[in-house]
PDB file of N, CA and C in Angstrom:
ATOM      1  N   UNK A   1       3.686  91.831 145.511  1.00  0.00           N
ATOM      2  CA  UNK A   1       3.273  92.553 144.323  1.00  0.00           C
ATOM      3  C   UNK A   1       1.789  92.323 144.060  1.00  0.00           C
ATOM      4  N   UNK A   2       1.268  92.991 143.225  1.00  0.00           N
ATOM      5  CA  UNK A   2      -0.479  92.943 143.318  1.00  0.00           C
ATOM      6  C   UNK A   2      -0.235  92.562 141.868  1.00  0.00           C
ATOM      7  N   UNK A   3      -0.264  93.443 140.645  1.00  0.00           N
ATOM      8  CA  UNK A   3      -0.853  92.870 139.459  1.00  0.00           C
ATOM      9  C   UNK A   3       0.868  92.607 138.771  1.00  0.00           C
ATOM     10  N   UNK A   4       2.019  92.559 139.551  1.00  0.00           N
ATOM     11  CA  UNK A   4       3.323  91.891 138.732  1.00  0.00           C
ATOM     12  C   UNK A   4       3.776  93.580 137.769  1.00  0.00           C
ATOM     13  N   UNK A   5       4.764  93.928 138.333  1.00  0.00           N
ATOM     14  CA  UNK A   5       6.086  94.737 137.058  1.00  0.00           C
ATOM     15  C   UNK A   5       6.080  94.408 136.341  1.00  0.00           C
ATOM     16  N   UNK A   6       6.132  94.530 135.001  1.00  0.00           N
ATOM     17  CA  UNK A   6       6.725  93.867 133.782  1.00  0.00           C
ATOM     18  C   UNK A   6       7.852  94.017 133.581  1.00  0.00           C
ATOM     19  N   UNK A   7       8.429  93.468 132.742  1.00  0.00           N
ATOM     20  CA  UNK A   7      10.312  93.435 132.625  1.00  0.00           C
ATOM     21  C   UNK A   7      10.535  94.205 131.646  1.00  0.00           C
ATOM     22  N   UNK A   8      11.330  95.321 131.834  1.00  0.00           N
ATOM     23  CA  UNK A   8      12.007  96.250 130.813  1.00  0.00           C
ATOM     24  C   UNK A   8      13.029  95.890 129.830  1.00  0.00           C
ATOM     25  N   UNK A   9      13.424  96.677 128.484  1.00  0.00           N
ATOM     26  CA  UNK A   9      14.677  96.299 127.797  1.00  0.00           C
ATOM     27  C   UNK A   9      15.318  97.452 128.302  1.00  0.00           C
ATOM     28  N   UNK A  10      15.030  99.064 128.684  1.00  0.00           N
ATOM     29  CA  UNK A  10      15.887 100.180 128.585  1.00  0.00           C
ATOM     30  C   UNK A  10      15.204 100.555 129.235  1.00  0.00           C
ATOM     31  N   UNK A  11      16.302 101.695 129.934  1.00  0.00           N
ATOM     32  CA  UNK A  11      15.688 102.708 130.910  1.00  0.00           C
ATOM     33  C   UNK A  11      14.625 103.240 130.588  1.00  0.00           C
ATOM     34  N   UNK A  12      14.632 103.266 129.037  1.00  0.00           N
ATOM     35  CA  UNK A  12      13.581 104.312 128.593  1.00  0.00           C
ATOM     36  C   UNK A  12      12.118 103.941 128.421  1.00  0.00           C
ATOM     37  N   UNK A  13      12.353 102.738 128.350  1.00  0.00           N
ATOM     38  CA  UNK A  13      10.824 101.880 128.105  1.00  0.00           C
ATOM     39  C   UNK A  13      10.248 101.567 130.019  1.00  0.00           C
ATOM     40  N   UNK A  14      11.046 101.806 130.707  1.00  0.00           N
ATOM     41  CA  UNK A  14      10.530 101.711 132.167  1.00  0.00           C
ATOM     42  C   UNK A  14      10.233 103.149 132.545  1.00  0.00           C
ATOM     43  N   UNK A  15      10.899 104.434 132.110  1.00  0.00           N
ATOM     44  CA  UNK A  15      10.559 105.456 132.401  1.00  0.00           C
ATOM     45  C   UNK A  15       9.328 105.775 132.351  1.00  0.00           C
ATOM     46  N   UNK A  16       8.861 105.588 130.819  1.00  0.00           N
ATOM     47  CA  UNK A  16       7.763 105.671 130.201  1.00  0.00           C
ATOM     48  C   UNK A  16       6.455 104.864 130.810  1.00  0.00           C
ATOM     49  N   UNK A  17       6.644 103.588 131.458  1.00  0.00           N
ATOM     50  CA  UNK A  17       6.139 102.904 132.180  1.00  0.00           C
ATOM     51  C   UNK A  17       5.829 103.361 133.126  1.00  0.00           C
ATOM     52  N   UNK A  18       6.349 104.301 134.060  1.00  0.00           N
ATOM     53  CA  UNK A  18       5.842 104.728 135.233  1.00  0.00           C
ATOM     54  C   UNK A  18       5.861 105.743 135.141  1.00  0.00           C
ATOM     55  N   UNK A  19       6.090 106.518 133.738  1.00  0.00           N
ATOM     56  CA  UNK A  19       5.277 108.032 134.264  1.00  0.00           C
ATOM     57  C   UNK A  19       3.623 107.967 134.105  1.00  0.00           C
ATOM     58  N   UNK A  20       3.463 106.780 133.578  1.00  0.00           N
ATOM     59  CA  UNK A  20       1.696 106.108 133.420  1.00  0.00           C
ATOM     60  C   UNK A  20       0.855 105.858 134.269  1.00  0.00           C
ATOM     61  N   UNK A  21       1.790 105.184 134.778  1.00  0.00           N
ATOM     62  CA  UNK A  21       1.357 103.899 136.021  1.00  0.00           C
ATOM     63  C   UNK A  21       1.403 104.526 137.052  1.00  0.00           C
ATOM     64  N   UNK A  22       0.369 104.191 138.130  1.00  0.00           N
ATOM     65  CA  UNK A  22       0.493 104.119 139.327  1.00  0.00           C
ATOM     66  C   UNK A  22       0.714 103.535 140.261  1.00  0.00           C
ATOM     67  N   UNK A  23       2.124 103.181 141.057  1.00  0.00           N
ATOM     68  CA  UNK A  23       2.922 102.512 141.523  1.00  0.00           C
ATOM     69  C   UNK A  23       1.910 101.662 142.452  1.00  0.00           C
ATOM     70  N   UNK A  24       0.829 102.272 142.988  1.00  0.00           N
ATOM     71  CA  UNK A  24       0.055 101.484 144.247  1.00  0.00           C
ATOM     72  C   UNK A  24      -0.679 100.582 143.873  1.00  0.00           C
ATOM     73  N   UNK A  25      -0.794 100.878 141.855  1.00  0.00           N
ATOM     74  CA  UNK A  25      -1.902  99.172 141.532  1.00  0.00           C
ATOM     75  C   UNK A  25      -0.718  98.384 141.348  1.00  0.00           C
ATOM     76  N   UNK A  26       0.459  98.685 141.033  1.00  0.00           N
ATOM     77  CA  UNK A  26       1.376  97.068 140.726  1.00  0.00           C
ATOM     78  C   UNK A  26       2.269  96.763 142.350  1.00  0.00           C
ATOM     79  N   UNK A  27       2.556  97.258 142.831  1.00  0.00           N
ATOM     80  CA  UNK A  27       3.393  97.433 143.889  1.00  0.00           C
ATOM     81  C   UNK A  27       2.581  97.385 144.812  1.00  0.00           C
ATOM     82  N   UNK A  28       3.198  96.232 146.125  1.00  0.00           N
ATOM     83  CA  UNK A  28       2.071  96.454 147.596  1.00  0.00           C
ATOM     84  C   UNK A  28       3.626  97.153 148.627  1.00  0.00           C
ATOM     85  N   UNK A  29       3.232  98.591 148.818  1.00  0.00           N
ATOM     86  CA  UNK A  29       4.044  99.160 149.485  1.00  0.00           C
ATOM     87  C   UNK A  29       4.029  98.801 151.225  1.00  0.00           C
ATOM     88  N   UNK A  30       2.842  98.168 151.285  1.00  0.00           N
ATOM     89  CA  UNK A  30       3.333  97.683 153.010  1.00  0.00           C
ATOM     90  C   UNK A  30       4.481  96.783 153.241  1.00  0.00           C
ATOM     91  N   UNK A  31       4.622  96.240 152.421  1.00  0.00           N
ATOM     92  CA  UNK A  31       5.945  95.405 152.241  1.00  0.00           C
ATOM     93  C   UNK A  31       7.816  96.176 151.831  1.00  0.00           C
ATOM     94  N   UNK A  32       7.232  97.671 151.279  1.00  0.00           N
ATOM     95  CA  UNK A  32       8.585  98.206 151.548  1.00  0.00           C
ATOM     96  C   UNK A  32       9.523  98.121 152.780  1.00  0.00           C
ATOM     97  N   UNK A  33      10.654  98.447 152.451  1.00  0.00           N
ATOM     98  CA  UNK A  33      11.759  98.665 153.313  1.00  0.00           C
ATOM     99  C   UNK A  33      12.724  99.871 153.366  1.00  0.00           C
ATOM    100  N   UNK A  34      13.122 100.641 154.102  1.00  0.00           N
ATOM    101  CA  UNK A  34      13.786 101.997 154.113  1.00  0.00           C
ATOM    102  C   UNK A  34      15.314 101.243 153.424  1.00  0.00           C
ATOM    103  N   UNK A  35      16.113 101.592 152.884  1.00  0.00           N
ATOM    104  CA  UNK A  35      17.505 101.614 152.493  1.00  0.00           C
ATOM    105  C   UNK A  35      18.530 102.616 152.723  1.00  0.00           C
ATOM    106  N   UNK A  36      19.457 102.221 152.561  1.00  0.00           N
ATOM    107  CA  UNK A  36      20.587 103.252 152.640  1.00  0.00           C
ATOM    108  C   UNK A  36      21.434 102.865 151.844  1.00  0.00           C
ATOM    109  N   UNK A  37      21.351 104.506 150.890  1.00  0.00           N
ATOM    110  CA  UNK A  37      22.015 104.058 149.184  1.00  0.00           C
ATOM    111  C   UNK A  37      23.509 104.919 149.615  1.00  0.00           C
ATOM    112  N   UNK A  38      24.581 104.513 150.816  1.00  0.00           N
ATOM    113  CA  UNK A  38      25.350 105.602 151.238  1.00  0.00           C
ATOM    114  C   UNK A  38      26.414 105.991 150.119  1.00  0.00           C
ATOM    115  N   UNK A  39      26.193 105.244 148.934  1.00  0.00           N
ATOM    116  CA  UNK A  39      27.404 105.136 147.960  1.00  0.00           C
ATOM    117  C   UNK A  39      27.054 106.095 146.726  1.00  0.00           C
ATOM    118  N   UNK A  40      25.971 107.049 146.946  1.00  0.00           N
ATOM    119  CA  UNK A  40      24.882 107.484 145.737  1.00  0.00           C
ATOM    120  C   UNK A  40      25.667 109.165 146.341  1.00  0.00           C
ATOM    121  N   UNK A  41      26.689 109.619 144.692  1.00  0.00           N
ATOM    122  CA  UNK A  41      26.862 110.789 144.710  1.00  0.00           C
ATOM    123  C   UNK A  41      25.622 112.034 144.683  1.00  0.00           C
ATOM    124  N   UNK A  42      25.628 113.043 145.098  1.00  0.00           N
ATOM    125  CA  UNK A  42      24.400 114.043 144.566  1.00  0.00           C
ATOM    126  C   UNK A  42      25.091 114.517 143.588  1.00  0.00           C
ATOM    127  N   UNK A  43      23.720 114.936 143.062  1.00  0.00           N
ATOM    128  CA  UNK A  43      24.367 115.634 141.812  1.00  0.00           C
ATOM    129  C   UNK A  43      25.228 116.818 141.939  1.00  0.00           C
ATOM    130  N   UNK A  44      26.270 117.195 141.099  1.00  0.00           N
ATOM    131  CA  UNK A  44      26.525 118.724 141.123  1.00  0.00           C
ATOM    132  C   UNK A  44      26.794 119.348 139.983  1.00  0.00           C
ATOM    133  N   UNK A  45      26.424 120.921 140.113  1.00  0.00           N
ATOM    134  CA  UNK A  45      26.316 121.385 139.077  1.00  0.00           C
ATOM    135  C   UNK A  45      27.435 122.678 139.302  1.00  0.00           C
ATOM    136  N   UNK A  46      28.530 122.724 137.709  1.00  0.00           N
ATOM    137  CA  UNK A  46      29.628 123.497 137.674  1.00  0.00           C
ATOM    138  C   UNK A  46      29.310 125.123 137.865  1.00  0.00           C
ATOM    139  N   UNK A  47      29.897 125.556 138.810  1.00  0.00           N
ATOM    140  CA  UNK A  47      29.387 127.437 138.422  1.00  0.00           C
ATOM    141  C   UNK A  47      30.864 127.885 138.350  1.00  0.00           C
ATOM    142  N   UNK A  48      31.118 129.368 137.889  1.00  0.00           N
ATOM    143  CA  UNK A  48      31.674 130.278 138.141  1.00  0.00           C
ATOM    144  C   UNK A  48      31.914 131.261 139.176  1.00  0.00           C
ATOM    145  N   UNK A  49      32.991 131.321 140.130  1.00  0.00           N
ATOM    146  CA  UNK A  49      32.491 132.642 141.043  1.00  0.00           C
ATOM    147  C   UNK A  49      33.404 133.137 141.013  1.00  0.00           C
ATOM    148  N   UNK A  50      33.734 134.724 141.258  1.00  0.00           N
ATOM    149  CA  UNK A  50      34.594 135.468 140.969  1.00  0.00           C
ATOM    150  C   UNK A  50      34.447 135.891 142.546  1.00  0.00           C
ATOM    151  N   UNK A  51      35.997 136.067 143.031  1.00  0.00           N
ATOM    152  CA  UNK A  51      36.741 136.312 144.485  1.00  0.00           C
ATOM    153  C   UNK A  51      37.775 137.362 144.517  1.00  0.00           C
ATOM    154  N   UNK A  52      37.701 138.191 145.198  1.00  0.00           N
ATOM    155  CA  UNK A  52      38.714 138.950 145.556  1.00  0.00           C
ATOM    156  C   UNK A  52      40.135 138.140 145.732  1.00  0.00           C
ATOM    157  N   UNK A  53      41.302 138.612 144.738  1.00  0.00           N
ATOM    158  CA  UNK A  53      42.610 137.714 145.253  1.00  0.00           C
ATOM    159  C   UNK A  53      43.063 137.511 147.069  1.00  0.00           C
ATOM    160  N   UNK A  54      43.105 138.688 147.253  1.00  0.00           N
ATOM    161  CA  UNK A  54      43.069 138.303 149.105  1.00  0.00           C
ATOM    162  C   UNK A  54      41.916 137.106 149.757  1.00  0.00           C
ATOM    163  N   UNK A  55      40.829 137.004 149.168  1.00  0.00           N
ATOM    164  CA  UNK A  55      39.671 136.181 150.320  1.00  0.00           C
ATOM    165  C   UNK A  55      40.238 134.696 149.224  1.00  0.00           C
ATOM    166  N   UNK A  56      40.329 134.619 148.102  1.00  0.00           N
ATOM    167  CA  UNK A  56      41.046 133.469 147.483  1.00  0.00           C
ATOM    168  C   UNK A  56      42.772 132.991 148.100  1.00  0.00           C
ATOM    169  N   UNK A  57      43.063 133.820 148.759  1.00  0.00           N
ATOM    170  CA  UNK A  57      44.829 133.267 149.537  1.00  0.00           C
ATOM    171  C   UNK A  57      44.493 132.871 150.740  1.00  0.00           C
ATOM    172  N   UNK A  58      43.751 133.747 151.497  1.00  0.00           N
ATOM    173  CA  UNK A  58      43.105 133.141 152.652  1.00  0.00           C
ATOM    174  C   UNK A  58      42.454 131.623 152.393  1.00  0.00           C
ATOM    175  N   UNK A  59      41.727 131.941 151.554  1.00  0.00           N
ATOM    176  CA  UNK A  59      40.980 130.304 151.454  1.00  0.00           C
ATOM    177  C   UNK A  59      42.115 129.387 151.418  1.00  0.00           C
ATOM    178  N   UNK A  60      43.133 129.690 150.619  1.00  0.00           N
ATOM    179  CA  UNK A  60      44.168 128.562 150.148  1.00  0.00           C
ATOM    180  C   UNK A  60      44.643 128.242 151.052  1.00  0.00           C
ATOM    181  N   UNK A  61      45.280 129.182 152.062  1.00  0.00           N
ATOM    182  CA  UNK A  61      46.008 129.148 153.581  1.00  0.00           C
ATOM    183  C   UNK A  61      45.486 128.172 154.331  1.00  0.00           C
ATOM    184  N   UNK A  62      44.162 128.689 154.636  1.00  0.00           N
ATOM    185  CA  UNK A  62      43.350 127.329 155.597  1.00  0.00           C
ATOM    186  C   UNK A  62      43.246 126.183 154.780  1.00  0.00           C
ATOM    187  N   UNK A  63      42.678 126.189 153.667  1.00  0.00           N
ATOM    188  CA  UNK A  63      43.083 124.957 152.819  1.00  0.00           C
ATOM    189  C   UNK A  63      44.391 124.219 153.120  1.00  0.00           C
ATOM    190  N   UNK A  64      45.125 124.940 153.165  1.00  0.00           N
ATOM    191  CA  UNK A  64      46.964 124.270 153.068  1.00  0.00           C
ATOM    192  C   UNK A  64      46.905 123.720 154.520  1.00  0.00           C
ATOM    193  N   UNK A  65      46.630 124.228 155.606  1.00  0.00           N
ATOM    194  CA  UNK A  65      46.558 124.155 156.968  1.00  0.00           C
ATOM    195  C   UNK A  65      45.831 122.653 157.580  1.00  0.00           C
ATOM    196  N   UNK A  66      44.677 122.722 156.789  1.00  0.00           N
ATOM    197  CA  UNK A  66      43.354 121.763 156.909  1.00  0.00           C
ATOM    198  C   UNK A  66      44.103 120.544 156.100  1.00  0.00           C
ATOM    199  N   UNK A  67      44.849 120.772 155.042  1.00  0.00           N
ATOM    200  CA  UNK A  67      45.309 119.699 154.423  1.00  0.00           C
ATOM    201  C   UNK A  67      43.709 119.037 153.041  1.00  0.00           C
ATOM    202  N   UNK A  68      42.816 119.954 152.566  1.00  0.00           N
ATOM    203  CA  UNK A  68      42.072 119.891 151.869  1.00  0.00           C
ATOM    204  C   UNK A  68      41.877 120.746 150.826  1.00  0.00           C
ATOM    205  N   UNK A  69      41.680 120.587 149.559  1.00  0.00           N
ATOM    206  CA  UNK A  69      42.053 121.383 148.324  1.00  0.00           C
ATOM    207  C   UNK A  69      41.137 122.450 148.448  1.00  0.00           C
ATOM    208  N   UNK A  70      41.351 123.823 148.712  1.00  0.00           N
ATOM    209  CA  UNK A  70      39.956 124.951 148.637  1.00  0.00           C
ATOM    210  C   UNK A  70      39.343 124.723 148.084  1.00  0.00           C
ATOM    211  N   UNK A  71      39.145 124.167 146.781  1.00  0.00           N
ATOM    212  CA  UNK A  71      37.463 124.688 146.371  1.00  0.00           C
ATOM    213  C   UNK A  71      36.763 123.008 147.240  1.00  0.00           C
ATOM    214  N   UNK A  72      37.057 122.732 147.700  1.00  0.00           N
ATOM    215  CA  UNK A  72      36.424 121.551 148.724  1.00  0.00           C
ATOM    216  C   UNK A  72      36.252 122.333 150.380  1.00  0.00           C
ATOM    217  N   UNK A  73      37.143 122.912 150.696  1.00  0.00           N
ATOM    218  CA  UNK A  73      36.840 124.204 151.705  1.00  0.00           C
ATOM    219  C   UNK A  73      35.694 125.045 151.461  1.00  0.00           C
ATOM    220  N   UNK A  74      35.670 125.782 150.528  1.00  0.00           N
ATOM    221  CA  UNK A  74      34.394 126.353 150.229  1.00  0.00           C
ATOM    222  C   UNK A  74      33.522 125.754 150.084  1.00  0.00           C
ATOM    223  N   UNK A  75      33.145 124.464 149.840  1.00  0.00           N
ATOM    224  CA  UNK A  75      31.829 123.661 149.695  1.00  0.00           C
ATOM    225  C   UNK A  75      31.868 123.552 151.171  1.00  0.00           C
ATOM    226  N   UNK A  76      32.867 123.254 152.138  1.00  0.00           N
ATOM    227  CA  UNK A  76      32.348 122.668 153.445  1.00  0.00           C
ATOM    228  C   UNK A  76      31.828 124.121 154.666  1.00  0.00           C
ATOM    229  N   UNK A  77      33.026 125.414 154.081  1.00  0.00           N
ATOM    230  CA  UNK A  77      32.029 126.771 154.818  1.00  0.00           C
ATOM    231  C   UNK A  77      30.841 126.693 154.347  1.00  0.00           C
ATOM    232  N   UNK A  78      30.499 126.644 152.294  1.00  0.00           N
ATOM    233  CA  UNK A  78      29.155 127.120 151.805  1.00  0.00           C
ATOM    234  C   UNK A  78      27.893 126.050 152.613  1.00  0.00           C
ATOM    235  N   UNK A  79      27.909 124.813 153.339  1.00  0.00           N
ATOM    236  CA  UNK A  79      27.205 123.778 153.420  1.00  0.00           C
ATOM    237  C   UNK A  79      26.821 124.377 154.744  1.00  0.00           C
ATOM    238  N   UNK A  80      28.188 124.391 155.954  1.00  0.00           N
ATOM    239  CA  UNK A  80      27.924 125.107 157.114  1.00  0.00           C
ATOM    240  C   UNK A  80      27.183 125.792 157.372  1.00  0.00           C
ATOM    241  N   UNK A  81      27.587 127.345 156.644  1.00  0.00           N
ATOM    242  CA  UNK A  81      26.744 128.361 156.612  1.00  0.00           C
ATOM    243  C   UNK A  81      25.240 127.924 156.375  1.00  0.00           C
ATOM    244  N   UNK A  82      25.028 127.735 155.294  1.00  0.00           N
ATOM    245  CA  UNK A  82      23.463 127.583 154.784  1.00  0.00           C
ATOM    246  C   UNK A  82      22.558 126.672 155.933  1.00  0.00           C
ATOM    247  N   UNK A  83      23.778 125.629 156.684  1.00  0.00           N
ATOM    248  CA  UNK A  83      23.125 124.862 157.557  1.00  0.00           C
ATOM    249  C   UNK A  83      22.397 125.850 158.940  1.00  0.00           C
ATOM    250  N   UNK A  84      23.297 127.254 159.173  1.00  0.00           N
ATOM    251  CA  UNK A  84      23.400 127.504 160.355  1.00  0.00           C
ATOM    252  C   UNK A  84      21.769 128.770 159.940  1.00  0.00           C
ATOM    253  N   UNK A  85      22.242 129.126 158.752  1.00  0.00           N
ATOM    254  CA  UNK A  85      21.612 130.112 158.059  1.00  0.00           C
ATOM    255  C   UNK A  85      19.666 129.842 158.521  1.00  0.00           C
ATOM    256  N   UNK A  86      20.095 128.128 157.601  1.00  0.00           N
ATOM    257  CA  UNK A  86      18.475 127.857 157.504  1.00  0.00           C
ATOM    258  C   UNK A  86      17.947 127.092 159.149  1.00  0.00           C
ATOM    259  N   UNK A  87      18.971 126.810 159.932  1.00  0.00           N
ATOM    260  CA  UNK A  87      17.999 126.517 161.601  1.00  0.00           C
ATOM    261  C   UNK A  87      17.547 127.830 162.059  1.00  0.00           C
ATOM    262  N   UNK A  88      18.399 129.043 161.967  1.00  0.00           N
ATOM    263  CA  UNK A  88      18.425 130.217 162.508  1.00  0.00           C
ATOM    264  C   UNK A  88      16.762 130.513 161.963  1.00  0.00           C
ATOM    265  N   UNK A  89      16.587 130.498 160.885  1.00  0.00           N
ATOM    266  CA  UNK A  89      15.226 130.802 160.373  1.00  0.00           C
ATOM    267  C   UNK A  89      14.009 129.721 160.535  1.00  0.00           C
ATOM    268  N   UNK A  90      14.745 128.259 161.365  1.00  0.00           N
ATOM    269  CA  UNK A  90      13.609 127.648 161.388  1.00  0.00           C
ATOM    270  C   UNK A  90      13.065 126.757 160.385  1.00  0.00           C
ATOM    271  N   UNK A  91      13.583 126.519 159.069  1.00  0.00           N
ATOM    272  CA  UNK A  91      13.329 126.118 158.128  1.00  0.00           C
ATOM    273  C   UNK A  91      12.990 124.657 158.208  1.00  0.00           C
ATOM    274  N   UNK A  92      12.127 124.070 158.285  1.00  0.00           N
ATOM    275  CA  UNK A  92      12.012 122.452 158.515  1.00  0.00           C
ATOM    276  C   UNK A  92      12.722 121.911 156.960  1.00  0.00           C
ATOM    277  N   UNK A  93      13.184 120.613 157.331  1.00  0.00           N
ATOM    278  CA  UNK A  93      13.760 119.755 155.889  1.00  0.00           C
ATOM    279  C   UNK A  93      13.231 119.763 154.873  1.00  0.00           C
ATOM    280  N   UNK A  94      11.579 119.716 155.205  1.00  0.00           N
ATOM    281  CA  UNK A  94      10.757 119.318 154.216  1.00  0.00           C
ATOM    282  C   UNK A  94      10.728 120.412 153.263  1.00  0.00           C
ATOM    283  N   UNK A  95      10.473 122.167 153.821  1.00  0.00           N
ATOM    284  CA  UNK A  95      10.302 123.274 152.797  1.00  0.00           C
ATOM    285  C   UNK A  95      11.735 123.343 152.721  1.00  0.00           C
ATOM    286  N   UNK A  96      12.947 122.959 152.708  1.00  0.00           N
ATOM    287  CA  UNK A  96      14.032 123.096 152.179  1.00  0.00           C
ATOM    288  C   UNK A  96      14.466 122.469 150.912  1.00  0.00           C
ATOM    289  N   UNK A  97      14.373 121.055 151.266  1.00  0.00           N
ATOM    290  CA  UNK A  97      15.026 120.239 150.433  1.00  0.00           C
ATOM    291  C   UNK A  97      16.052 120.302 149.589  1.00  0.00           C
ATOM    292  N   UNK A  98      16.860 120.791 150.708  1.00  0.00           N
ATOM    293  CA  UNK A  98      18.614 121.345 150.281  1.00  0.00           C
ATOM    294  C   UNK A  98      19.496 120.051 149.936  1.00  0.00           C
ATOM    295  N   UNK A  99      19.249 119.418 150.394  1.00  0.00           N
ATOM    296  CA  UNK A  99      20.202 117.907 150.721  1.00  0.00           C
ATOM    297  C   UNK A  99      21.490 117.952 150.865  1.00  0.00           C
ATOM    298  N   UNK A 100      21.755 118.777 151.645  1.00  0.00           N
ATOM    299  CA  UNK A 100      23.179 119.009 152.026  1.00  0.00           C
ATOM    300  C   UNK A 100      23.688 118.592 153.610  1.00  0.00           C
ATOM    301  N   UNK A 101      24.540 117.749 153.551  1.00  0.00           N
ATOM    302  CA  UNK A 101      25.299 116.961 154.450  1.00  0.00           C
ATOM    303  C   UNK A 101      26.644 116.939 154.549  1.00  0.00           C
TER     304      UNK A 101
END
């Protein structure tokens, strides 16, 4: 550490702390380390979509088949697709930043 973190009471008083601060005068980043947070949900956010009853029985079918609840089927075609979607176009990670795995 170069000039020492100070110790927080609340998230909120550290937030505030580093939307100030610049991490490179208190922090000596040559000393970082990469991690793996594999236990860290992404966020998700609830939508609505409206389906034809036939492409919704189908889904259920392979669902029933796969032994996985459809709307977890549709996240794993919607992830696929977009995966196959965005190599096809070339898209590097960086101008994506889809974070989908």
């Amino acid at each position: 550490m170069k000039s020492g973190k100070p110790k927080f009471r609340t998230e909120d008083e550290e937030r505030e702390y580093w939307s100030k601060t610049d991490s490179t005068e208190v922090l000596d980043w040559t000393q970082a380390r990469k991690v793996m947070l594999s236990n860290l949900k992404p966020s998700v956010k609830t939508i609505s979509l409206r389906l034809p009853e036939s492409l919704l029985d189908g889904l259920k079918l392979i669902a029933n088949e796969r032994d996985v609840p459809y709307q977890s089927l549709i996240k794993i075609f919607l992830a696929e697709r977009i995966e196959q979607e965005l190599a096809r176009k070339d898209y590097s990670t960086k101008q994506r930043g889809s974070g989908i795995k």
